[in-house]
PDB file of N, CA and C in Angstrom:
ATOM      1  N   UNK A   1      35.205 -55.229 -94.812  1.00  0.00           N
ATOM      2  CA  UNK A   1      33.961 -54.529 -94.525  1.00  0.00           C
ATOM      3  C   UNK A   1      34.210 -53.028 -94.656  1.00  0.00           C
ATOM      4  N   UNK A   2      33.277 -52.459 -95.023  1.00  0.00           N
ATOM      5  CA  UNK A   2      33.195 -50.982 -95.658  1.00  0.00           C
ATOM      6  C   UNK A   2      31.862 -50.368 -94.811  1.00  0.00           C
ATOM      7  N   UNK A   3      32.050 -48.749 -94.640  1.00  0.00           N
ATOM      8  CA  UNK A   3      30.861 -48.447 -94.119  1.00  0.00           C
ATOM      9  C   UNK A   3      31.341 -46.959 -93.385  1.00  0.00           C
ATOM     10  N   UNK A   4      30.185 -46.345 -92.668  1.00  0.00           N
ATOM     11  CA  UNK A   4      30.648 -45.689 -92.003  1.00  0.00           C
ATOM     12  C   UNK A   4      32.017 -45.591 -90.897  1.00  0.00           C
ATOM     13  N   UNK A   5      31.900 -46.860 -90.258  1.00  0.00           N
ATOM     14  CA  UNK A   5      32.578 -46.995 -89.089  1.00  0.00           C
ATOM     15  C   UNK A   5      33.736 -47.848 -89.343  1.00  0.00           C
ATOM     16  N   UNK A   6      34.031 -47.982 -90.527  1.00  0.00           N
ATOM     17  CA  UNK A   6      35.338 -48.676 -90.950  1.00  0.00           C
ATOM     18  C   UNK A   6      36.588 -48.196 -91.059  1.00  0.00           C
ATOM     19  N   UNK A   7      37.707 -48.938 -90.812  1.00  0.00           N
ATOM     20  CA  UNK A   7      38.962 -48.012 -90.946  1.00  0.00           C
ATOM     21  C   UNK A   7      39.278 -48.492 -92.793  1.00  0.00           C
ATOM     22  N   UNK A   8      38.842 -48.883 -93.110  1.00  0.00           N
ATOM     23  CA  UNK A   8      39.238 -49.443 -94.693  1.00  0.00           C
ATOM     24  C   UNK A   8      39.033 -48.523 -95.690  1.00  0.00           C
ATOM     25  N   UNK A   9      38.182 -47.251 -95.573  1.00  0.00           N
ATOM     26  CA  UNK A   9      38.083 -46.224 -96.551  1.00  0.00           C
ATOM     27  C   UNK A   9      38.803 -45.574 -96.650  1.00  0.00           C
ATOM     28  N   UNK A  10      38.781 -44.622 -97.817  1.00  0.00           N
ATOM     29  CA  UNK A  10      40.257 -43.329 -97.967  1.00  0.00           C
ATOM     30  C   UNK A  10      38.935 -42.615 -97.809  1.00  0.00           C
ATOM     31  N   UNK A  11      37.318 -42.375 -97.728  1.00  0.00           N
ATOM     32  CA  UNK A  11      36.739 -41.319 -97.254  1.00  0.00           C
ATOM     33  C   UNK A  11      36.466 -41.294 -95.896  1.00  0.00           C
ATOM     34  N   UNK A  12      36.536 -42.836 -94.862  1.00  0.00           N
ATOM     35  CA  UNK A  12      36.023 -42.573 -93.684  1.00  0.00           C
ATOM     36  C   UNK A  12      37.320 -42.093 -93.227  1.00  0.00           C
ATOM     37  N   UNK A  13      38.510 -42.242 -93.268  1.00  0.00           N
ATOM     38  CA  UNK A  13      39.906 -41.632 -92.980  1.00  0.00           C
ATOM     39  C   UNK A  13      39.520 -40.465 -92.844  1.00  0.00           C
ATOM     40  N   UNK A  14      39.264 -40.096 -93.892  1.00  0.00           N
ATOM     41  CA  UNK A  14      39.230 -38.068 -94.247  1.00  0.00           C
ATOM     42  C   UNK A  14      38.265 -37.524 -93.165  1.00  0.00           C
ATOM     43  N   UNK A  15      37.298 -38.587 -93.110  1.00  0.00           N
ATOM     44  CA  UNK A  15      35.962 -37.934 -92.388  1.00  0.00           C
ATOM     45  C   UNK A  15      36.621 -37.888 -90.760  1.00  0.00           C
ATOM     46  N   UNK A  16      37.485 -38.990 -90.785  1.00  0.00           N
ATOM     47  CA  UNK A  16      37.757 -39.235 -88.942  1.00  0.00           C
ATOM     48  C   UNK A  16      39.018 -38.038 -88.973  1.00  0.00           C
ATOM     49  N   UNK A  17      39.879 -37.693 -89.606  1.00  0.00           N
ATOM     50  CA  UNK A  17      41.060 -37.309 -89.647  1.00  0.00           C
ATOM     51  C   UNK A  17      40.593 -35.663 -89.671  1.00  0.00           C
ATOM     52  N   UNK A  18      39.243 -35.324 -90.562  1.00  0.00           N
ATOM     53  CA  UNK A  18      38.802 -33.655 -90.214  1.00  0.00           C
ATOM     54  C   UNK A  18      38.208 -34.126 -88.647  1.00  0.00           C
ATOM     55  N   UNK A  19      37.660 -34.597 -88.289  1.00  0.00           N
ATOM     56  CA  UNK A  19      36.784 -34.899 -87.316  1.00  0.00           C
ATOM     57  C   UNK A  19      37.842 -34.786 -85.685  1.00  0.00           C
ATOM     58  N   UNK A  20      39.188 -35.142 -86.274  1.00  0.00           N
ATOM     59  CA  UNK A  20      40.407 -34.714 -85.297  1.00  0.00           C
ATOM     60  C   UNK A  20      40.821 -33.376 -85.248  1.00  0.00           C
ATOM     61  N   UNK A  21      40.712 -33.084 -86.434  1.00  0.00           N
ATOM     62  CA  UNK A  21      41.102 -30.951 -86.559  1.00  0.00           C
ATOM     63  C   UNK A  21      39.740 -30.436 -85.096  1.00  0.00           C
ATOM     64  N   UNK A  22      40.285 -30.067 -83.966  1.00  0.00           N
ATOM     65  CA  UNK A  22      39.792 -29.395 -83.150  1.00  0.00           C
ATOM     66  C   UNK A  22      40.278 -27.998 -83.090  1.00  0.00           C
ATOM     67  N   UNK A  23      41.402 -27.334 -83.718  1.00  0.00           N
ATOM     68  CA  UNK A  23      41.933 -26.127 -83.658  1.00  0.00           C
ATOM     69  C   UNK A  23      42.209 -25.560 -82.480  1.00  0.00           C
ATOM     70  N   UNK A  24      42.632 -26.412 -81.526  1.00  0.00           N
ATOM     71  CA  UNK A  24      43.423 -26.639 -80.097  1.00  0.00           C
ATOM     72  C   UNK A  24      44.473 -27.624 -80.608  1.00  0.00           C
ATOM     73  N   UNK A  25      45.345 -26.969 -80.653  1.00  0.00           N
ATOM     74  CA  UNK A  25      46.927 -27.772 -81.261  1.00  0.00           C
ATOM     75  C   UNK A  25      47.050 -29.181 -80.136  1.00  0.00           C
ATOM     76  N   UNK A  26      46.871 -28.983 -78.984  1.00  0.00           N
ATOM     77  CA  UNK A  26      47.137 -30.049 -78.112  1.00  0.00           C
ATOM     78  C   UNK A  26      46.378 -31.282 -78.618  1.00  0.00           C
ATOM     79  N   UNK A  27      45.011 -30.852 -79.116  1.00  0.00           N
ATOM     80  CA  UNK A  27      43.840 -32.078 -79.206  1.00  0.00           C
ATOM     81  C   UNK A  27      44.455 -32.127 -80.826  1.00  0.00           C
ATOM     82  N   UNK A  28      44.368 -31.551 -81.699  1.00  0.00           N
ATOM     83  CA  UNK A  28      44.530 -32.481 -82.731  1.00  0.00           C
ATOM     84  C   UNK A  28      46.315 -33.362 -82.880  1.00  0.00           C
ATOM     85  N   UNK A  29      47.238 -32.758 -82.205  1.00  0.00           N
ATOM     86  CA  UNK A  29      48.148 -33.715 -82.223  1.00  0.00           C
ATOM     87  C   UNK A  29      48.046 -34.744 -81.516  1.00  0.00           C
ATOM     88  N   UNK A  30      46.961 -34.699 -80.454  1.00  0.00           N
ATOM     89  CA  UNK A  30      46.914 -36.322 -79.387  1.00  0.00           C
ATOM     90  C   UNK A  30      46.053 -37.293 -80.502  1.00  0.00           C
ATOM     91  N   UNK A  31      45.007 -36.330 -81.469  1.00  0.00           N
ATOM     92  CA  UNK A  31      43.868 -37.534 -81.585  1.00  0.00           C
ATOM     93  C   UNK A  31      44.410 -37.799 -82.900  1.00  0.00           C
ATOM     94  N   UNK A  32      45.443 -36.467 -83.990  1.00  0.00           N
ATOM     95  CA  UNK A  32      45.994 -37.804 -85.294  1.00  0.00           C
ATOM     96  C   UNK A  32      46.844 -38.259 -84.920  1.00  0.00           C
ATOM     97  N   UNK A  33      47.426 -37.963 -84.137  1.00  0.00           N
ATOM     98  CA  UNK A  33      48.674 -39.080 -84.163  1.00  0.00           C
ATOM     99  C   UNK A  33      47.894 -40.539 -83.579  1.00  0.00           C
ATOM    100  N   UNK A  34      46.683 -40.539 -82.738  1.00  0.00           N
ATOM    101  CA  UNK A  34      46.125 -42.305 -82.438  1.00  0.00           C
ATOM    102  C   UNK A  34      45.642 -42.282 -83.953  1.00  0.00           C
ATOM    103  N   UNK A  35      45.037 -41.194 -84.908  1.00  0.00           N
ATOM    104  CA  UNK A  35      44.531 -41.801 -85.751  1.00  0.00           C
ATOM    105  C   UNK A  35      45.090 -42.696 -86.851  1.00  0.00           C
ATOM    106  N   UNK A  36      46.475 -41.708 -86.994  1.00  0.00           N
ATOM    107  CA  UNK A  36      47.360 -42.091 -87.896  1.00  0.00           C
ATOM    108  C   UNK A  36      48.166 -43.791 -87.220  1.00  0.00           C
ATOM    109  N   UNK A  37      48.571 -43.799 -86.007  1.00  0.00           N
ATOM    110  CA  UNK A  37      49.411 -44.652 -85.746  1.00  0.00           C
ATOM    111  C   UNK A  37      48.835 -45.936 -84.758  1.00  0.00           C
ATOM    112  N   UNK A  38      46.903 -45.522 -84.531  1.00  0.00           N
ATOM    113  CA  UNK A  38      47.096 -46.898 -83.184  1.00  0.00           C
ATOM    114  C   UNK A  38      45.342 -47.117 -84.060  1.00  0.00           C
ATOM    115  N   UNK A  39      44.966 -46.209 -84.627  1.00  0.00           N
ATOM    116  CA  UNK A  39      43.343 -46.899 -85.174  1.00  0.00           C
ATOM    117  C   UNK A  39      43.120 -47.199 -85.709  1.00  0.00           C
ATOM    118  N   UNK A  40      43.680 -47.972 -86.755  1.00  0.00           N
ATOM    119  CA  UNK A  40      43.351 -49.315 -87.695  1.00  0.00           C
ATOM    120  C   UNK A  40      43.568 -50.695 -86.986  1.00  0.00           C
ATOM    121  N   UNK A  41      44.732 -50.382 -86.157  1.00  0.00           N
ATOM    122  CA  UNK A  41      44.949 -51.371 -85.162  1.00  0.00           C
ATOM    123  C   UNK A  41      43.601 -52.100 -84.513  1.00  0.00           C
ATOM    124  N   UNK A  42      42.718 -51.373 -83.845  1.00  0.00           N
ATOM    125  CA  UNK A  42      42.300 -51.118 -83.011  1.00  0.00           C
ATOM    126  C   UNK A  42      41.100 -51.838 -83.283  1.00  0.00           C
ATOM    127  N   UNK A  43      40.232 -52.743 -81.959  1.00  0.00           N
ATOM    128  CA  UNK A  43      39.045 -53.621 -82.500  1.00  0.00           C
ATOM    129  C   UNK A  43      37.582 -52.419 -83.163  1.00  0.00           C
ATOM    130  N   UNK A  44      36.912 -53.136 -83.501  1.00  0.00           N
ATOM    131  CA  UNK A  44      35.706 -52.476 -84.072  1.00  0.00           C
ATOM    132  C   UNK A  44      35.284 -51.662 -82.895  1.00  0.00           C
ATOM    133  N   UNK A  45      35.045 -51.990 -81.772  1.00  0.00           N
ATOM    134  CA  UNK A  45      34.458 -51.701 -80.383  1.00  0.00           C
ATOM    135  C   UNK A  45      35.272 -50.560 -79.997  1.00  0.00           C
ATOM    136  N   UNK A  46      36.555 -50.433 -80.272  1.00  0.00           N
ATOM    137  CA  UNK A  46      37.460 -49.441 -79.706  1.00  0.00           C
ATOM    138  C   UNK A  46      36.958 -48.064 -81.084  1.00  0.00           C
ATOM    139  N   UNK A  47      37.245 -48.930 -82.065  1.00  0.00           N
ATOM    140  CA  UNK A  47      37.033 -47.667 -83.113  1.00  0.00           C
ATOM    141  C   UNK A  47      35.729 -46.805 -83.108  1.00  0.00           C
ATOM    142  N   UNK A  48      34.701 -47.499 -82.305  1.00  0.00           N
ATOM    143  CA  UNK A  48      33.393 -46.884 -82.659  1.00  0.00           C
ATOM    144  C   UNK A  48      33.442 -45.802 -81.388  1.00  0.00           C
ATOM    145  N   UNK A  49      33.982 -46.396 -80.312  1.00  0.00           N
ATOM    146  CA  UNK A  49      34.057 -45.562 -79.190  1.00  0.00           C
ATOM    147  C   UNK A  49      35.028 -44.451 -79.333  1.00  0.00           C
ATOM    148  N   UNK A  50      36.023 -44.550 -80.779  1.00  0.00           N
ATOM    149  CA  UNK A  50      36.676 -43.094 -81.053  1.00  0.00           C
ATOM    150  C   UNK A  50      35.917 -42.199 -81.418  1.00  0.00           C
ATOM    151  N   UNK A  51      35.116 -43.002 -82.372  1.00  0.00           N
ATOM    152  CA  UNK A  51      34.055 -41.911 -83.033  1.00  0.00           C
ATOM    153  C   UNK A  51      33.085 -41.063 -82.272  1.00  0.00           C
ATOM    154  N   UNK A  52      32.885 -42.146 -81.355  1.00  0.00           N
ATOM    155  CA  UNK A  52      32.184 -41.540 -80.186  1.00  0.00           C
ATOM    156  C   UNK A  52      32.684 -40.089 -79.382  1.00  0.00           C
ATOM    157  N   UNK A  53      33.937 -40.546 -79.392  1.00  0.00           N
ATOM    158  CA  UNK A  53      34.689 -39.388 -78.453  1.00  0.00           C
ATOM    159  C   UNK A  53      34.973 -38.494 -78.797  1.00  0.00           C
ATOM    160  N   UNK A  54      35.185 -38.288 -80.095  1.00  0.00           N
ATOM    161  CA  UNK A  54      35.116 -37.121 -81.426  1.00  0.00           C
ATOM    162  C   UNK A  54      33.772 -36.287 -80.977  1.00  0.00           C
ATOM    163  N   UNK A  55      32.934 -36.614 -80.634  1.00  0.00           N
ATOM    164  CA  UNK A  55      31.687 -35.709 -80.286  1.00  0.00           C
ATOM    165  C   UNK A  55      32.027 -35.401 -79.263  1.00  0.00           C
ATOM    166  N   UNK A  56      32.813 -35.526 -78.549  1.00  0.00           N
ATOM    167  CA  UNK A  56      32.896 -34.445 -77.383  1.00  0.00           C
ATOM    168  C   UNK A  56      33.629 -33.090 -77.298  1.00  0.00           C
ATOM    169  N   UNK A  57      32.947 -32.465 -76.083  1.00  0.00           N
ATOM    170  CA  UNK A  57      33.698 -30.984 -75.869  1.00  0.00           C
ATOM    171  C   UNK A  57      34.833 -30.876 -76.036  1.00  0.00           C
ATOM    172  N   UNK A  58      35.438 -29.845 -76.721  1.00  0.00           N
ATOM    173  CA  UNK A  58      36.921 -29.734 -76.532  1.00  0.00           C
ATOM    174  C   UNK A  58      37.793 -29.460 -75.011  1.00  0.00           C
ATOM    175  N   UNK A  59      36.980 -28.611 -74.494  1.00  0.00           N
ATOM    176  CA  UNK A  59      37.138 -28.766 -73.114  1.00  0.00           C
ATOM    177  C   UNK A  59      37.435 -29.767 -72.168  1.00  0.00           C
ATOM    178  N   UNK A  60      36.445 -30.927 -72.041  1.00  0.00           N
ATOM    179  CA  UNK A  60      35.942 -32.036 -71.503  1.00  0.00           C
ATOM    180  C   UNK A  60      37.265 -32.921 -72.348  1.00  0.00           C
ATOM    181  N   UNK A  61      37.017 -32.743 -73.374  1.00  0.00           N
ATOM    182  CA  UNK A  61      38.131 -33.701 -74.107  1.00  0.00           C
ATOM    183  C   UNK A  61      39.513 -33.407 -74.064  1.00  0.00           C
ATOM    184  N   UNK A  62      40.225 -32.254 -73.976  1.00  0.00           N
ATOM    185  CA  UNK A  62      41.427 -31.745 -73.459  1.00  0.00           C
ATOM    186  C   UNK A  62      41.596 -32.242 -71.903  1.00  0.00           C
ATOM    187  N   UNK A  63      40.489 -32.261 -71.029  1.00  0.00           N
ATOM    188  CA  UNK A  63      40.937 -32.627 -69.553  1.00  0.00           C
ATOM    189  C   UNK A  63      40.939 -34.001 -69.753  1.00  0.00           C
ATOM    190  N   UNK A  64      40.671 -34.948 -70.330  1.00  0.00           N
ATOM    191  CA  UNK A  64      40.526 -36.476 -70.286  1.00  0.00           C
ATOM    192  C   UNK A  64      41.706 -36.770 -70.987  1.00  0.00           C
ATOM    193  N   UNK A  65      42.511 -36.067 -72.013  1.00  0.00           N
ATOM    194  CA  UNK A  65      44.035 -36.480 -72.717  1.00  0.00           C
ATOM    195  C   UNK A  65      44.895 -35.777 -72.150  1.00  0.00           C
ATOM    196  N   UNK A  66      44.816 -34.666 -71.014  1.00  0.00           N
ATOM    197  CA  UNK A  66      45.502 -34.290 -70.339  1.00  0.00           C
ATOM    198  C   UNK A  66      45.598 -34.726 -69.260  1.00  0.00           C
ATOM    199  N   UNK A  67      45.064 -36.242 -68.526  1.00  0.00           N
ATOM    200  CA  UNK A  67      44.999 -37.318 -67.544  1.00  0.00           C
ATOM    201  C   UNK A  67      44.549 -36.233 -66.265  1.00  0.00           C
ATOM    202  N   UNK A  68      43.632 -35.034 -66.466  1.00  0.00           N
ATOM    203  CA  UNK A  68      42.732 -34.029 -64.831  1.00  0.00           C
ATOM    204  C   UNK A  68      41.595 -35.257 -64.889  1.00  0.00           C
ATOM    205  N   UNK A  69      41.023 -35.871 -65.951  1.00  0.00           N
ATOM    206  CA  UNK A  69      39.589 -36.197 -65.257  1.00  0.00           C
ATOM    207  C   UNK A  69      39.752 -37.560 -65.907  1.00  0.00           C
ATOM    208  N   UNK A  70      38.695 -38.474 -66.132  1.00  0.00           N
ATOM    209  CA  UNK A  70      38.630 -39.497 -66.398  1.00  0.00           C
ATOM    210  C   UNK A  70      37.173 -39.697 -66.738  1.00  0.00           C
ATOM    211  N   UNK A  71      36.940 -40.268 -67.974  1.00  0.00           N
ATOM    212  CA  UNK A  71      35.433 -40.543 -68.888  1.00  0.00           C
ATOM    213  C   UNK A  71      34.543 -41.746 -67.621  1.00  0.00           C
ATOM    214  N   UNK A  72      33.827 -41.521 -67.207  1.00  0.00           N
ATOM    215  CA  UNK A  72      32.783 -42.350 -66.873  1.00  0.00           C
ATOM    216  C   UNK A  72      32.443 -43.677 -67.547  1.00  0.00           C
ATOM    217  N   UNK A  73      32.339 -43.186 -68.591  1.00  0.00           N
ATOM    218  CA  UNK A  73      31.874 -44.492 -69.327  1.00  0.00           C
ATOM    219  C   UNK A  73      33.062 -45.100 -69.840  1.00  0.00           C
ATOM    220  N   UNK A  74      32.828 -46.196 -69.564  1.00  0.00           N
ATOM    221  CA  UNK A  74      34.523 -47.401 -69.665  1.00  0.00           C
ATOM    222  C   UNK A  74      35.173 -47.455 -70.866  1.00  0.00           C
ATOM    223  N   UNK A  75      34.220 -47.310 -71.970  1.00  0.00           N
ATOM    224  CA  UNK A  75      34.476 -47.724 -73.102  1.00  0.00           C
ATOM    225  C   UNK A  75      35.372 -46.629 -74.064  1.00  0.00           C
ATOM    226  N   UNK A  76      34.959 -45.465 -73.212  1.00  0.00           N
ATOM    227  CA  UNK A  76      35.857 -43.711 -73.566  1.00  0.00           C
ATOM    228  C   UNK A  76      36.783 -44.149 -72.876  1.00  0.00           C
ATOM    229  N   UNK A  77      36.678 -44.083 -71.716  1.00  0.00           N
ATOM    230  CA  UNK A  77      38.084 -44.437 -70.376  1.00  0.00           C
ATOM    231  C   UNK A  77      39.365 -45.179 -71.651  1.00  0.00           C
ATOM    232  N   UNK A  78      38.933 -46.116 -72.136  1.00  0.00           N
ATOM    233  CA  UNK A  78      39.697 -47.367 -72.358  1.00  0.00           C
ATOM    234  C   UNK A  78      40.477 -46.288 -73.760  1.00  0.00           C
ATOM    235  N   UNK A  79      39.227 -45.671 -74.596  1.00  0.00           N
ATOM    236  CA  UNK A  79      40.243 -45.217 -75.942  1.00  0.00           C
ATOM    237  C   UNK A  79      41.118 -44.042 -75.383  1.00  0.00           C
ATOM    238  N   UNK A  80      41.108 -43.333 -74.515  1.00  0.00           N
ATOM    239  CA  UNK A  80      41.482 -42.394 -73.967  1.00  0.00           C
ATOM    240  C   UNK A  80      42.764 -42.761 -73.429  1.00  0.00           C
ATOM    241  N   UNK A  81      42.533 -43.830 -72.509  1.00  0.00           N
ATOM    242  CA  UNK A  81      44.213 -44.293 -72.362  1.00  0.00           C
ATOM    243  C   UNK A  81      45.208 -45.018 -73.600  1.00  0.00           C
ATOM    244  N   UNK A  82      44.577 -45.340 -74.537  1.00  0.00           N
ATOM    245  CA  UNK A  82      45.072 -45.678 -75.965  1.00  0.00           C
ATOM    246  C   UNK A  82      45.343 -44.304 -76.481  1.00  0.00           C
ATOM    247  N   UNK A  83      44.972 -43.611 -76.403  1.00  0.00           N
ATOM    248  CA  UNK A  83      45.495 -42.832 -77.240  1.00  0.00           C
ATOM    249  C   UNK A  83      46.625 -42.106 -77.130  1.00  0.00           C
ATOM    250  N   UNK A  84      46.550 -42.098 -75.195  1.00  0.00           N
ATOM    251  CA  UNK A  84      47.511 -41.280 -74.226  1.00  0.00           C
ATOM    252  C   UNK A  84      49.081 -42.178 -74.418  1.00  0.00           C
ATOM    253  N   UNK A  85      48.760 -43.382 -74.743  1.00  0.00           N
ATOM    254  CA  UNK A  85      49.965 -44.447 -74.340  1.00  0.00           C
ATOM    255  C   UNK A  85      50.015 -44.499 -76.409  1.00  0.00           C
ATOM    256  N   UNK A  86      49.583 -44.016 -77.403  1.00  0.00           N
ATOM    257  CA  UNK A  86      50.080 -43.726 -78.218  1.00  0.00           C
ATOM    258  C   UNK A  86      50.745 -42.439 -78.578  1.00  0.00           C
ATOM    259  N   UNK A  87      50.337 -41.810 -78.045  1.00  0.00           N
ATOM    260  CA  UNK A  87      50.839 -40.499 -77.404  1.00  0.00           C
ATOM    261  C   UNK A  87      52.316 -40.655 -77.303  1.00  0.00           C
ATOM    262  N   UNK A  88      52.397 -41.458 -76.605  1.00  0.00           N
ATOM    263  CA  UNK A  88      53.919 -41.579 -75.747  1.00  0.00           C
ATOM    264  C   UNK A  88      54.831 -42.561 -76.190  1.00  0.00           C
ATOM    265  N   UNK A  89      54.109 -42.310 -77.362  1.00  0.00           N
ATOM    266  CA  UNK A  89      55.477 -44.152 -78.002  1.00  0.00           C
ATOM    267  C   UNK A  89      55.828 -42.949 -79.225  1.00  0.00           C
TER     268      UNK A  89
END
């Protein structure tokens, strides 16, 4: 399957992989390295909720991969600790 929300493209790659360039060195090494090493892995449900999380503040999003706060909504919560525990492998 092909599409926006697919990991199978060499353009949705590019699109998710600029979409990680935050120009806060901390955030784009937490979010390519899940991109590069844990999100193809990763179910449809998890991947859409990356995309999701890509729209957030850099702010807001630096305190949630820096384990100060924690996403409300479960489904951020969940890629957030995926990314943290890819982080660390």
């Amino acid at each position: 399957m092909t599409g926006s929300g697919d990991a199978g493209t060499g353009t949705d790659l590019s699109r998710l992989r600029w979409g990680c360039r935050r120009g806060m060195r901390e955030l784009d090494l937490l979010l390519l390295a899940f991109l590069e090493r844990g999100y193809a892995a990763q179910p449809q449900d998890v991947r859409a909720a990356f995309r999701r999380l890509l729209r957030t503040s850099d702010p807001l999003l630096l305190e949630w991969l820096l384990g100060r706060r924690v996403p409300t909504d479960p489904e951020l919560a969940h890629v957030v600790a995926e990314i943290r525990r890819t982080a660390a492998t």
